[in-house]
C-alpha atoms as a PDB file:
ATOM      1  CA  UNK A   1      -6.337  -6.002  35.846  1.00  0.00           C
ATOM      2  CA  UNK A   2      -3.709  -3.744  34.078  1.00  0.00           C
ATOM      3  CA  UNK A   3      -4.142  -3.108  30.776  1.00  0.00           C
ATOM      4  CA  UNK A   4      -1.992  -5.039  28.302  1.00  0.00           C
ATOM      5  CA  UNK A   5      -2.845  -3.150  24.653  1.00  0.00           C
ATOM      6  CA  UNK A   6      -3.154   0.629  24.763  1.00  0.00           C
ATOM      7  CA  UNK A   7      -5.165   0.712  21.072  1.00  0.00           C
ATOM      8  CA  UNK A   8      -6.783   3.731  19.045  1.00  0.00           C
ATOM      9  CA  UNK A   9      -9.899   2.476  17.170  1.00  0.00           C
ATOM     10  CA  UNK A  10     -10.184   3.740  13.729  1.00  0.00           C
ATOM     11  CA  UNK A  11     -13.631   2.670  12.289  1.00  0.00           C
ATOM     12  CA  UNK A  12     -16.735   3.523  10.120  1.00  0.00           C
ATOM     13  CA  UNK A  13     -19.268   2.115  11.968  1.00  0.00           C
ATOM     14  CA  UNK A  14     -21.374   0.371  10.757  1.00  0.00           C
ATOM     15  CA  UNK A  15     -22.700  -2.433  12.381  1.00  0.00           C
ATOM     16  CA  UNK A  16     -19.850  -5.075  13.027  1.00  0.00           C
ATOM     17  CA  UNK A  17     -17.518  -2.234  13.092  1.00  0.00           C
ATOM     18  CA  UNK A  18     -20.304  -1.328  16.459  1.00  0.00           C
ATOM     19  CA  UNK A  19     -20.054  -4.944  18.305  1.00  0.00           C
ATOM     20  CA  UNK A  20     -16.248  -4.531  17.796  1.00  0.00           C
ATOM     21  CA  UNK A  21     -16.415  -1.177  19.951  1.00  0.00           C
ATOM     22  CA  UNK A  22     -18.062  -2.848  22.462  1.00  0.00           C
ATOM     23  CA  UNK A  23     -16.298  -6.015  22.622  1.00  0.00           C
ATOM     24  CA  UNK A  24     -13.180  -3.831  23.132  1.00  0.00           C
ATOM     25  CA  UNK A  25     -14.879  -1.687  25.864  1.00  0.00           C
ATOM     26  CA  UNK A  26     -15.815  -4.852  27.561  1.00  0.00           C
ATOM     27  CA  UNK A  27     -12.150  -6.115  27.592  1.00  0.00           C
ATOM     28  CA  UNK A  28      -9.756  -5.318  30.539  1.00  0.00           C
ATOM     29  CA  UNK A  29      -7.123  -6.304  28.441  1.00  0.00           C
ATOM     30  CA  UNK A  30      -7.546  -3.684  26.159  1.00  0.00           C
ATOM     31  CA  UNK A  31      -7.095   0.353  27.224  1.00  0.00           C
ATOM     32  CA  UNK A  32      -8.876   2.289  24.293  1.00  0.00           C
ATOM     33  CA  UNK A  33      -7.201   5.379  24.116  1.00  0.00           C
ATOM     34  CA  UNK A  34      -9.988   6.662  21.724  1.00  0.00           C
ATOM     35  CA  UNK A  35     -12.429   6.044  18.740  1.00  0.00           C
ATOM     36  CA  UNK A  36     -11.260   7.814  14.571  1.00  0.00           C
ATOM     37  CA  UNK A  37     -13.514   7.979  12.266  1.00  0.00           C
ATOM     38  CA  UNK A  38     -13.684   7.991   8.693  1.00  0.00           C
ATOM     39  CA  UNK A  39     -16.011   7.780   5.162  1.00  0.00           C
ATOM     40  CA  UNK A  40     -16.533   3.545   4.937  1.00  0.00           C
ATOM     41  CA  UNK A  41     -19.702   1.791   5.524  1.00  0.00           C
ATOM     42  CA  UNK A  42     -21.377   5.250   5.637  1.00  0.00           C
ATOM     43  CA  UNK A  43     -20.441   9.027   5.225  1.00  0.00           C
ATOM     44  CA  UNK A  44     -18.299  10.470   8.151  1.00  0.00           C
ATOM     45  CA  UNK A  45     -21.512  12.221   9.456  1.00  0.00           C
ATOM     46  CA  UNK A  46     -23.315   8.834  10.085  1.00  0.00           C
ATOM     47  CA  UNK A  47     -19.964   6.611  11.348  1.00  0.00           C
ATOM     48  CA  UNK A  48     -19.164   9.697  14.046  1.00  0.00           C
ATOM     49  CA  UNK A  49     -22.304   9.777  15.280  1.00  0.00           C
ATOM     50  CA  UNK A  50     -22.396   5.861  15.586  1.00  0.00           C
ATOM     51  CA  UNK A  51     -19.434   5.525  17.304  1.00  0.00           C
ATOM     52  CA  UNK A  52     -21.113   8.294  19.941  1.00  0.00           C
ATOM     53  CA  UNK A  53     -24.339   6.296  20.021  1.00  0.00           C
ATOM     54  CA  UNK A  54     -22.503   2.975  20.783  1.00  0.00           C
ATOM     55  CA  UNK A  55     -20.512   5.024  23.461  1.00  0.00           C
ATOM     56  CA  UNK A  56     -23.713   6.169  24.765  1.00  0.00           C
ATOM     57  CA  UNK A  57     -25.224   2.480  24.560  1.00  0.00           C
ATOM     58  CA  UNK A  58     -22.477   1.367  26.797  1.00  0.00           C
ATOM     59  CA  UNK A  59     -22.929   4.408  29.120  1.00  0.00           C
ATOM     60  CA  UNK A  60     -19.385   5.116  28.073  1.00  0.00           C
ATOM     61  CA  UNK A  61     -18.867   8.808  27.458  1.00  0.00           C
ATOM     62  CA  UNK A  62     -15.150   9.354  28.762  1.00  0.00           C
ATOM     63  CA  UNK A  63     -14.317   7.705  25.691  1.00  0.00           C
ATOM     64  CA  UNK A  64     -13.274  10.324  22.814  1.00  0.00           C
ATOM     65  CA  UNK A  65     -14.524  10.140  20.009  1.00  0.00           C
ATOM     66  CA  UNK A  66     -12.624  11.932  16.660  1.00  0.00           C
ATOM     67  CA  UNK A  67     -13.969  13.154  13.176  1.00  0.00           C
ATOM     68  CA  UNK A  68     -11.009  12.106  10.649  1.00  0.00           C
ATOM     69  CA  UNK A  69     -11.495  11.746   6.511  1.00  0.00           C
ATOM     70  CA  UNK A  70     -14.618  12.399   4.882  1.00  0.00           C
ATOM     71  CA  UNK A  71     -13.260  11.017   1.508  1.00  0.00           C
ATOM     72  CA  UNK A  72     -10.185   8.891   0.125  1.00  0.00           C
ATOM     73  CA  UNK A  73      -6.769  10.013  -0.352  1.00  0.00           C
ATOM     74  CA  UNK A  74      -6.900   9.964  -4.301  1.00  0.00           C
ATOM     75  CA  UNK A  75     -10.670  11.142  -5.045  1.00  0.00           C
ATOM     76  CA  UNK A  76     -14.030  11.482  -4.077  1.00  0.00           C
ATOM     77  CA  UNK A  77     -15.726   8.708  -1.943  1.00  0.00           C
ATOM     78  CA  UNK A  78     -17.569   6.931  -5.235  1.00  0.00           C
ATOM     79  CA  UNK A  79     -19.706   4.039  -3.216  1.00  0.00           C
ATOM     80  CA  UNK A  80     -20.495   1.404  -5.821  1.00  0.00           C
ATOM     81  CA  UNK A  81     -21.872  -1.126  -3.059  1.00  0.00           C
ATOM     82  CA  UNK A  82     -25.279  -0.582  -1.650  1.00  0.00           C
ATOM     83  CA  UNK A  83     -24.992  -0.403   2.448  1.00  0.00           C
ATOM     84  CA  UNK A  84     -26.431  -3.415   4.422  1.00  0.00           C
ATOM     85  CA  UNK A  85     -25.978  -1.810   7.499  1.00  0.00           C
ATOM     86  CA  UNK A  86     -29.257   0.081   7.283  1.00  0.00           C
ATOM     87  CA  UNK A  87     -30.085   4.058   6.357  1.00  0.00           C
ATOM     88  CA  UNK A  88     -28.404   5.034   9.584  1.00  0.00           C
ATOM     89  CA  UNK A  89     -25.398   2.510   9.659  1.00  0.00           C
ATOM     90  CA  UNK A  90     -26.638   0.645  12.502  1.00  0.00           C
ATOM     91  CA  UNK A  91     -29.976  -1.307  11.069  1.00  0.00           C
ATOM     92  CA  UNK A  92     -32.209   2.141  11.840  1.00  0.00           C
ATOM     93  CA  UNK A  93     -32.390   1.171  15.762  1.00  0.00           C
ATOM     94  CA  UNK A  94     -33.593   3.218  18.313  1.00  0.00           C
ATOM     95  CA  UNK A  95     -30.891   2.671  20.863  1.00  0.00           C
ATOM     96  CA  UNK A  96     -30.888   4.095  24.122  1.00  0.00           C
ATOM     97  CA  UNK A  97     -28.373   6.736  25.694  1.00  0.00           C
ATOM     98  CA  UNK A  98     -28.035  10.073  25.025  1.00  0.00           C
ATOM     99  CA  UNK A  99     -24.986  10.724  22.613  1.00  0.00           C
ATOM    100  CA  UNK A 100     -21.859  12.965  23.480  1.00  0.00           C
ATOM    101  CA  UNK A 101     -20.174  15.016  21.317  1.00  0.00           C
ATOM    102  CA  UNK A 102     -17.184  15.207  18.769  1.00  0.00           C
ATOM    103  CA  UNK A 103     -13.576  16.226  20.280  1.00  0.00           C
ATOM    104  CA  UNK A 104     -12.814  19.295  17.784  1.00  0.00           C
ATOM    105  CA  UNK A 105      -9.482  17.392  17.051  1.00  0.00           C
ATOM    106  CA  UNK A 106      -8.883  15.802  13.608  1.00  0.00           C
ATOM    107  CA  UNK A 107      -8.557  12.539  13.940  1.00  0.00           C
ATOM    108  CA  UNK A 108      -5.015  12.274  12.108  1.00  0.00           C
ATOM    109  CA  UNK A 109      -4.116  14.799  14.668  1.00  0.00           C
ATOM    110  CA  UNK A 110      -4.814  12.787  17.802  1.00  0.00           C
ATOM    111  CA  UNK A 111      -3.247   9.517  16.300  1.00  0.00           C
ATOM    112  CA  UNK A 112      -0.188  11.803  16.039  1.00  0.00           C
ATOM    113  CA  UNK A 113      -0.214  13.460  19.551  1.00  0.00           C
ATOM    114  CA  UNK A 114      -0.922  10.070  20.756  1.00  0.00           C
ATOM    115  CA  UNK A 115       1.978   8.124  19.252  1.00  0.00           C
ATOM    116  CA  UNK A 116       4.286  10.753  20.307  1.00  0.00           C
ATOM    117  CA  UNK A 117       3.305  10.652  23.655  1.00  0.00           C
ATOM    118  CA  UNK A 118       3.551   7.241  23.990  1.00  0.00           C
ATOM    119  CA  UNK A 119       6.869   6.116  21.813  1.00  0.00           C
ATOM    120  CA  UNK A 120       6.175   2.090  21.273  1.00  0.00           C
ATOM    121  CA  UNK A 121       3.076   1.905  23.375  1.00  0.00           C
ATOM    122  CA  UNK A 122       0.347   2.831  21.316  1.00  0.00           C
ATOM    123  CA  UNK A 123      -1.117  -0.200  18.687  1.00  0.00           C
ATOM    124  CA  UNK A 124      -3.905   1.260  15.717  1.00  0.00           C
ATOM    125  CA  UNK A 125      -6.332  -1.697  15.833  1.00  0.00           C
ATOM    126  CA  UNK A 126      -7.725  -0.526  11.693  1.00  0.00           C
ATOM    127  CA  UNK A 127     -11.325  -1.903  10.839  1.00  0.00           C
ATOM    128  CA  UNK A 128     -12.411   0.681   8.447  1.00  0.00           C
ATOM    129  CA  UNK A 129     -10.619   1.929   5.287  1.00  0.00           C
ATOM    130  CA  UNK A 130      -6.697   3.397   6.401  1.00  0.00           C
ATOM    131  CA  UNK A 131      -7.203   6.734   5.272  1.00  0.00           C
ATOM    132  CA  UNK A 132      -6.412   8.378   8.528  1.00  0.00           C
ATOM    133  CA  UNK A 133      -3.839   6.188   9.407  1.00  0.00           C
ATOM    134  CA  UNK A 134      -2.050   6.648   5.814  1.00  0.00           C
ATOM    135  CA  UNK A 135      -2.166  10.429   6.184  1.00  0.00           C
ATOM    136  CA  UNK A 136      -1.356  10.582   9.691  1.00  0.00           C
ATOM    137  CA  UNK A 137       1.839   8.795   8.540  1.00  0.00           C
ATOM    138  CA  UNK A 138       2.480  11.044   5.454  1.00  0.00           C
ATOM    139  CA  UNK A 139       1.817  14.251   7.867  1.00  0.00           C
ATOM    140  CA  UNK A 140       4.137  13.006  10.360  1.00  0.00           C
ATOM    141  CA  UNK A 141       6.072  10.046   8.973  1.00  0.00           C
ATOM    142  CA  UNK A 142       8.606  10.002  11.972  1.00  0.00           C
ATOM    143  CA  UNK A 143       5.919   8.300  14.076  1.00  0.00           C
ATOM    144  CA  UNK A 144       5.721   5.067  11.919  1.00  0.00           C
ATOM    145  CA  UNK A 145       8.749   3.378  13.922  1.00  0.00           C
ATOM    146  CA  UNK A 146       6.855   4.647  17.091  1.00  0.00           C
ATOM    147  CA  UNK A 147       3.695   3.018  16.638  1.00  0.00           C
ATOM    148  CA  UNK A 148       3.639  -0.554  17.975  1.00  0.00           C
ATOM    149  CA  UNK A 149       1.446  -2.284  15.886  1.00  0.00           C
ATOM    150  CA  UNK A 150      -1.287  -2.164  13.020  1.00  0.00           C
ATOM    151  CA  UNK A 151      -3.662  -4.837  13.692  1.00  0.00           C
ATOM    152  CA  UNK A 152      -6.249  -4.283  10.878  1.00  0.00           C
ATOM    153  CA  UNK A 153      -9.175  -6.027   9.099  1.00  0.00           C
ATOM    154  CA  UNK A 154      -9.127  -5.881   5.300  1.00  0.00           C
ATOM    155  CA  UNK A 155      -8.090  -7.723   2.386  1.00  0.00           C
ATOM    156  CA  UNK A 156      -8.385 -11.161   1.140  1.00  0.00           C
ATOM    157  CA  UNK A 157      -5.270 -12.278   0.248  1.00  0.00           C
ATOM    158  CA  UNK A 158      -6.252 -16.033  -0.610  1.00  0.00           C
ATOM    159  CA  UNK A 159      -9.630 -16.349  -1.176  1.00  0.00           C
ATOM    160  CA  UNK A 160     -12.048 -14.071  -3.606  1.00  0.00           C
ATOM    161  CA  UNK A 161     -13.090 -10.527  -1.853  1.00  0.00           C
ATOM    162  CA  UNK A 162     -16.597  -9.210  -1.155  1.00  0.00           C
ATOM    163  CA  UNK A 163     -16.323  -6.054  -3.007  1.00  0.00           C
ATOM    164  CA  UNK A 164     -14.521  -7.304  -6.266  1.00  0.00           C
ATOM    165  CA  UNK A 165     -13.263 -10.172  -7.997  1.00  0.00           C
ATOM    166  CA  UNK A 166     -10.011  -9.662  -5.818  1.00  0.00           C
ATOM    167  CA  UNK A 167     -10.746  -7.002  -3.525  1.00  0.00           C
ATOM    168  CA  UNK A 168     -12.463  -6.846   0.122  1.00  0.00           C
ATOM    169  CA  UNK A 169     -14.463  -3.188   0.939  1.00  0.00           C
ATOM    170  CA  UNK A 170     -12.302  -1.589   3.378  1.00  0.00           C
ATOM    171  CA  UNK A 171      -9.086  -1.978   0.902  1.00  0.00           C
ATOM    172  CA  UNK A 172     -11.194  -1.380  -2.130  1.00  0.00           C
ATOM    173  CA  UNK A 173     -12.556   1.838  -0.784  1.00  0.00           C
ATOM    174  CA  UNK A 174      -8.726   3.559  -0.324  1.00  0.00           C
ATOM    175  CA  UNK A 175      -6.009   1.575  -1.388  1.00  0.00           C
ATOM    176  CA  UNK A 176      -3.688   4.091  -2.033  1.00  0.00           C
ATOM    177  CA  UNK A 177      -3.982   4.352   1.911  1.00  0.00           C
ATOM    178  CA  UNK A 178      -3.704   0.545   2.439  1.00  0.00           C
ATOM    179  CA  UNK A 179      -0.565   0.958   0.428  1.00  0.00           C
ATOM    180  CA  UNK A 180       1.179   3.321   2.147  1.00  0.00           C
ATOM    181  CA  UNK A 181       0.196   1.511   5.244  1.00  0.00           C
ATOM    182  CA  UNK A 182       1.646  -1.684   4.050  1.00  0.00           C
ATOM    183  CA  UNK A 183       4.820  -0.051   3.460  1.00  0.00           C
ATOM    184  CA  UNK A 184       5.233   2.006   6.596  1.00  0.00           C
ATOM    185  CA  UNK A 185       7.830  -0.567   7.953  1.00  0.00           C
ATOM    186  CA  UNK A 186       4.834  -0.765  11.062  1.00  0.00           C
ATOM    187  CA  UNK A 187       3.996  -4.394  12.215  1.00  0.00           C
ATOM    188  CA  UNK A 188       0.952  -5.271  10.913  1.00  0.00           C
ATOM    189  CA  UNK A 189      -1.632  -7.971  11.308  1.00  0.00           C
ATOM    190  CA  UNK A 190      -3.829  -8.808   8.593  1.00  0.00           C
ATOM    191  CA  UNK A 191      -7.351 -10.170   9.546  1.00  0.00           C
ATOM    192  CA  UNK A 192      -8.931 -10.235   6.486  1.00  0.00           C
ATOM    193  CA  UNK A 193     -11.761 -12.370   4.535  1.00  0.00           C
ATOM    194  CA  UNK A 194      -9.438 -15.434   4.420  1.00  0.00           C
ATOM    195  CA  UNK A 195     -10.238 -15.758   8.428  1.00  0.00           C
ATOM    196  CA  UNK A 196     -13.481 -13.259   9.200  1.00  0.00           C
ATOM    197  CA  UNK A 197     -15.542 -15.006   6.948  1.00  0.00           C
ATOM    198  CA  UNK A 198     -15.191 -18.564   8.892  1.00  0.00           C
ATOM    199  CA  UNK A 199     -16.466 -16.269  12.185  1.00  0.00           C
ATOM    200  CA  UNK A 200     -20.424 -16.859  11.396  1.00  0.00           C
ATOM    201  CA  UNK A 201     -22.378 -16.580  14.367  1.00  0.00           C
ATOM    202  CA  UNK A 202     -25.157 -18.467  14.485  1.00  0.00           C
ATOM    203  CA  UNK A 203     -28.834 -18.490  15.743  1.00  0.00           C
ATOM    204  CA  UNK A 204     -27.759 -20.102  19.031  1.00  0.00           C
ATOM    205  CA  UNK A 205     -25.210 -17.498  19.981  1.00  0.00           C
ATOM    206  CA  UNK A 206     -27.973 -14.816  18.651  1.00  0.00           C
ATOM    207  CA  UNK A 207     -30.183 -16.181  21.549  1.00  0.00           C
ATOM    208  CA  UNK A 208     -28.036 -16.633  23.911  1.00  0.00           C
ATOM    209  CA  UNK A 209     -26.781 -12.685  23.449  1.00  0.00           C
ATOM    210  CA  UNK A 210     -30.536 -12.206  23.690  1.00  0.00           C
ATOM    211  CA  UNK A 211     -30.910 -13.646  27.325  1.00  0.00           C
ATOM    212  CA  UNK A 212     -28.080 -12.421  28.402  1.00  0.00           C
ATOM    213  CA  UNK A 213     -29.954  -9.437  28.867  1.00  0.00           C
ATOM    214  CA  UNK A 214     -27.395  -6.405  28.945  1.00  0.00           C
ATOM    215  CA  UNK A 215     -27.664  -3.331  26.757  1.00  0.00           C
ATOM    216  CA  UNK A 216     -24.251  -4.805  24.557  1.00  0.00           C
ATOM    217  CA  UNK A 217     -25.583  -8.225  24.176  1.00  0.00           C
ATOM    218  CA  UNK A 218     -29.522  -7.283  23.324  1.00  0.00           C
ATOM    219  CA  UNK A 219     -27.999  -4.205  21.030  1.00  0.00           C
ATOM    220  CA  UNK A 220     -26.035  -6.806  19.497  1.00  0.00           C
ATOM    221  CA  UNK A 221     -28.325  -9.255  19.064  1.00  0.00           C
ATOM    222  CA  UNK A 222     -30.858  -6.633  17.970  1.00  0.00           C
ATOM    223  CA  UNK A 223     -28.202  -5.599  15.179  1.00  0.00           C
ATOM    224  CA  UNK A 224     -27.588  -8.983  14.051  1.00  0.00           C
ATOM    225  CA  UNK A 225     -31.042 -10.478  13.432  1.00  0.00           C
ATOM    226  CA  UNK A 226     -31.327  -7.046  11.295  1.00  0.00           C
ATOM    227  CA  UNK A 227     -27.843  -7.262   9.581  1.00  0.00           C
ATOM    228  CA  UNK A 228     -27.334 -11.380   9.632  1.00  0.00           C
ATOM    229  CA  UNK A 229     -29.169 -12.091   6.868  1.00  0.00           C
ATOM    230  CA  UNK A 230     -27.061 -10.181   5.323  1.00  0.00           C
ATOM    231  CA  UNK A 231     -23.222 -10.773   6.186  1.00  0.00           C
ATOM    232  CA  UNK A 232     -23.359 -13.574   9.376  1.00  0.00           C
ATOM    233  CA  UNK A 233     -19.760 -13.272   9.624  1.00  0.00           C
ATOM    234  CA  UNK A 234     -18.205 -11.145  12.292  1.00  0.00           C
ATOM    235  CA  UNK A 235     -15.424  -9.531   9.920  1.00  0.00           C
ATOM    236  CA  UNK A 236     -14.776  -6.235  12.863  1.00  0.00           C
ATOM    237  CA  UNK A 237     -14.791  -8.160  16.014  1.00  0.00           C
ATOM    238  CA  UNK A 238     -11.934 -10.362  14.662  1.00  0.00           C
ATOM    239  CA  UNK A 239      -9.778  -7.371  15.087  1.00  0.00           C
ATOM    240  CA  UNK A 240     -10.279  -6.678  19.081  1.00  0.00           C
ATOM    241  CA  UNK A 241     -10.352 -10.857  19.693  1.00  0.00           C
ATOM    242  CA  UNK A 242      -6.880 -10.745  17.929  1.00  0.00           C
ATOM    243  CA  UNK A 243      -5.938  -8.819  21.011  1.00  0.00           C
ATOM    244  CA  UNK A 244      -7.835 -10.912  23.592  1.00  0.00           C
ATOM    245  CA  UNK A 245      -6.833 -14.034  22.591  1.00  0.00           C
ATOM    246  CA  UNK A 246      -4.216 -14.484  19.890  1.00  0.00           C
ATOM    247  CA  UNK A 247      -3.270 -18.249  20.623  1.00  0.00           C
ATOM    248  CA  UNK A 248      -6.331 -18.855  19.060  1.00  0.00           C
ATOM    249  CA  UNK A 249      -5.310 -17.811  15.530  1.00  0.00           C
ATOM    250  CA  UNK A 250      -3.061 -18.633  13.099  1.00  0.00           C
ATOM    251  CA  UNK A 251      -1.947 -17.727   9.922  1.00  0.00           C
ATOM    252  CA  UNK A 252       1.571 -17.205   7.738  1.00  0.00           C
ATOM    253  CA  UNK A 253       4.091 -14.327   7.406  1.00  0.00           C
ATOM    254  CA  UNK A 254       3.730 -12.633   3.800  1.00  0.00           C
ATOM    255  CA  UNK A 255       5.007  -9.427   1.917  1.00  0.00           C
ATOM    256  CA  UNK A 256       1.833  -7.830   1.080  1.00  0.00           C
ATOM    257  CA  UNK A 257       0.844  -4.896  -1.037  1.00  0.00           C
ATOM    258  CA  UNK A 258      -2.085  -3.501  -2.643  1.00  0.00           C
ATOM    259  CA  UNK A 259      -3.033  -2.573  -6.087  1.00  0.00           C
ATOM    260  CA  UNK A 260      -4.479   0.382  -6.439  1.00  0.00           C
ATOM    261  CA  UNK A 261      -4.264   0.987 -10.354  1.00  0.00           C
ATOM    262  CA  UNK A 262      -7.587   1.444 -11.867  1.00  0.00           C
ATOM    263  CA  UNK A 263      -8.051  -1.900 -12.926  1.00  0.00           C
ATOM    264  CA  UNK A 264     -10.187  -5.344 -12.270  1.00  0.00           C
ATOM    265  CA  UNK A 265      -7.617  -6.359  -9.583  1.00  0.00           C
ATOM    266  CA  UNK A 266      -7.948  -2.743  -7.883  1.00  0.00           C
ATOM    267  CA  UNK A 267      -7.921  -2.857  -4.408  1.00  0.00           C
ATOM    268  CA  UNK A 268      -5.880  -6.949  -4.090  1.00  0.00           C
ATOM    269  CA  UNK A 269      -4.085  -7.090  -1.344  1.00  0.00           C
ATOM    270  CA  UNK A 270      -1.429  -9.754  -3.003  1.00  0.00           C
ATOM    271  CA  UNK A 271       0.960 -11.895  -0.239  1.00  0.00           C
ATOM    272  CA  UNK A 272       4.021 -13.453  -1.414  1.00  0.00           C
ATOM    273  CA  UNK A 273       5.010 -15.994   1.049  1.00  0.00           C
ATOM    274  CA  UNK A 274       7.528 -18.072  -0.523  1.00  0.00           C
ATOM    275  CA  UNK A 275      11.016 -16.312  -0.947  1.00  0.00           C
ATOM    276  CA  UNK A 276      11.096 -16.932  -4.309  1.00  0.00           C
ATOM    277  CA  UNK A 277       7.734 -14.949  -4.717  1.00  0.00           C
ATOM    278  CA  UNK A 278       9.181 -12.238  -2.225  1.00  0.00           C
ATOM    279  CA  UNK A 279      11.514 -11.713  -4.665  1.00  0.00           C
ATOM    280  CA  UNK A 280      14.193 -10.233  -2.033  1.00  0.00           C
ATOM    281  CA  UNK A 281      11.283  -8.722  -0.155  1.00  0.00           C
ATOM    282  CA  UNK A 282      11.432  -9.517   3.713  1.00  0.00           C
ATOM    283  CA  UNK A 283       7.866 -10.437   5.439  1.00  0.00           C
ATOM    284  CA  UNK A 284       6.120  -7.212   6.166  1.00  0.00           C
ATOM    285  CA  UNK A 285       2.449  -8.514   7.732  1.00  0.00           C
ATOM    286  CA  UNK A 286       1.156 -11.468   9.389  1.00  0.00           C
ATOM    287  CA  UNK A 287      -1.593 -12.866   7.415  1.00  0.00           C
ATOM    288  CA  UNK A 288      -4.186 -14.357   9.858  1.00  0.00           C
ATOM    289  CA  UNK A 289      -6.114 -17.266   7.741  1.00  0.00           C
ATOM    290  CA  UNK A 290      -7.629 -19.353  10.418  1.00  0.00           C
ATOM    291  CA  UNK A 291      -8.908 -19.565  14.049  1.00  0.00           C
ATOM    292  CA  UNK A 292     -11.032 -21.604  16.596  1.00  0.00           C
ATOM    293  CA  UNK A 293     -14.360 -20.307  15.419  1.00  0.00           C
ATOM    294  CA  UNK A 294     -16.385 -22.082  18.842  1.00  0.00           C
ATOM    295  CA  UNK A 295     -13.805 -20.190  21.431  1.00  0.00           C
ATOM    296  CA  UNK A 296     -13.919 -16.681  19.859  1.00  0.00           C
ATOM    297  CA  UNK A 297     -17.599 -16.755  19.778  1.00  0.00           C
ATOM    298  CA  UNK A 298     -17.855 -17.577  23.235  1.00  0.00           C
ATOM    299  CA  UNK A 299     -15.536 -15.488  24.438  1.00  0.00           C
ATOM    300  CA  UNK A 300     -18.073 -12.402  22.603  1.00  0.00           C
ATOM    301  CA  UNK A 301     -21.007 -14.213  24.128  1.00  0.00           C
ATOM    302  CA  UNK A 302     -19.600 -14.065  27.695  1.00  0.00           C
ATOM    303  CA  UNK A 303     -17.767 -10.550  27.410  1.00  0.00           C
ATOM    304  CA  UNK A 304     -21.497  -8.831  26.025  1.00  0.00           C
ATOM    305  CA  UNK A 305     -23.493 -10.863  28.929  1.00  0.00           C
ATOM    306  CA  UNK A 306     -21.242 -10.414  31.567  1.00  0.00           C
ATOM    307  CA  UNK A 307     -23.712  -8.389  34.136  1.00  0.00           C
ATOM    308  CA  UNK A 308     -20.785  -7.218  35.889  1.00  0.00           C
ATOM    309  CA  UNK A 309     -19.597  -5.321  32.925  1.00  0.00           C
ATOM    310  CA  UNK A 310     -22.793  -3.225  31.763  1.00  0.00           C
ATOM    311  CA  UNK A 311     -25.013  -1.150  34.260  1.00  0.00           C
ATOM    312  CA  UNK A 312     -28.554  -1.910  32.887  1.00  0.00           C
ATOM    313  CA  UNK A 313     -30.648  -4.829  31.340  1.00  0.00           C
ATOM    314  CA  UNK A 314     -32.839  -4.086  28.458  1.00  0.00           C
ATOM    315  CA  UNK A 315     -34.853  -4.594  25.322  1.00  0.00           C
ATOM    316  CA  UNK A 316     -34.213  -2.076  22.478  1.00  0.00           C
ATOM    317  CA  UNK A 317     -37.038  -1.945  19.479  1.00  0.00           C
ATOM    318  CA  UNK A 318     -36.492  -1.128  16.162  1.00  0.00           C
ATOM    319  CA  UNK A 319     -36.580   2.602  15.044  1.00  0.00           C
ATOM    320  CA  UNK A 320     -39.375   4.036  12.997  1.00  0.00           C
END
């Protein structure tokens, strides 16, 4: 089957940010083009290596993997939220596969070369903070028009956030990026805490992952009785099942920006919807707020278990 979405991946993994990989390498409808990194759920020297490890997991090593920002746009990386992804990012699991290596590339660099190349083929699929996107556009702003989409997860435009009052992590952590992102003229598609956090998977799908047997669906299931407890909802994944299956979401058409002012409300990702709120301000991002929770989780369950799609069955114990 022919690819239908040529996407880069630009993530801190992280452990949903590390099913979300594998989901989209287990997805002929997506062509991953390549994996950017940046400072998130972890420092850049634990979410490259991740994104190698899960590459390695998946016995996937032609995929290249790129070391972008190691802090935000404005100022240092200040982490005020302690990680619940484990000390390594990935619930300290001993997972098997032997990791590649970094392409010497920035990652800003390759999401440039890779737009031009590619002129209206190439969609960012964003589940980390948008440093590297926002500076590849500053760099080399004559590729915004070029890129097809921006499907991202972050924000919480009608519901509290996670990280704030009024702000969800991966906004919180660079706005000024988000910002520039949200007013790149790019389409965007916002899948943020108003829809990810109705995606809980549950202790059936857990087991089920389990049986399944493959190195995805036991790493993931591994991850997940580790990392549940913590955050059950599948925020990352939402991103890559917007591409598999976009019927089965919904949501409204909103000018959104973020606040990045050092204030309570730093960080809001704020969506006018009505005109009168627009103020004169045409739609810029779709703003994803529901989905069919049953379908998406059993389209993750069969992608991870499908034998036909992984080359070994395993266990995988925790790490020391």
């Amino acid at each position: 089957m022919q690819a239908r979405h040529r996407i880069i991946l630009d993530c801190d993994p992280g452990v949903d940010d590390a099913i979300a990989i594998l989901l989209a390498l287990a997805c002929p409808e997506i062509e991953l083009l390549g994996i950017t990194c940046v400072t998130g759920n972890k420092d850049l020297s634990f979410t490259t290596n991740n994104a190698l490890r899960i590459c390695a997991l998946a016995d996937r090593s032609d995929i290249p993997v790129y070391a972008g920002c190691t802090r935000p746009l404005m100022g240092p990386y200040q982490r005020k939220w302690p990680s619940v992804h484990g000390t390594d990012g990935l619930c300290d699991l001993d997972l098997p596969g032997k990791p590649g290596v970094l392409v010497e590339e920035h990652a800003v660099d390759f999401i440039i070369r890779k737009v031009l190349a590619a002129p209206g083929e190439v969609s960012l699929c964003v589940i980390g903070p948008m440093t590297n996107i926002a500076l590849a556009i500053v760099k080399a702003p004559h590729i915004a028009p070029l890129i097809r989409s921006v499907v991202f997860m972050g924000g919480a435009a009608f519901c509290p956030g996670n990280s704030g009052p009024l702000a969800e992590f991966n906004i919180l952590v660079d706005p000024e990026a988000a910002e520039i992102v949200m007013s790149s003229g790019i389409p965007l598609v916002m899948l943020g805490l108003d829809v990810t956090q109705k995606v809980r998977i549950g202790e059936g799908h857990v087991a089920a992952l389990e049986q399944a047997g493959t190195a995805a669906a036991v790493a993931i299931g591994a991850m997940l009785r580790a990392y549940g407890s913590n955050d059950p909802c599948l925020h990352d994944p939402c991103a890559i099942l917007y591409y598999i299956a976009p019927d089965l979401f919904s949501g409204v058409e909103a000018h959104v920006r973020v606040l990045a002012n050092p204030t309570e409300a730093r960080g809001a990702t704020v969506a006018a919807v009505s005109e009168r709120h627009r103020d004169g301000r045409p739609p810029n991002c779709l703003v994803v707020t529901d989905c069919d929770v049953e379908k998406l989780l059993s389209i993750l369950v069969d992608r991870m278990g499908d034998g036909r799609r992984w080359s070994r069955r395993m266990t995988i114990a925790a790490g020391g």
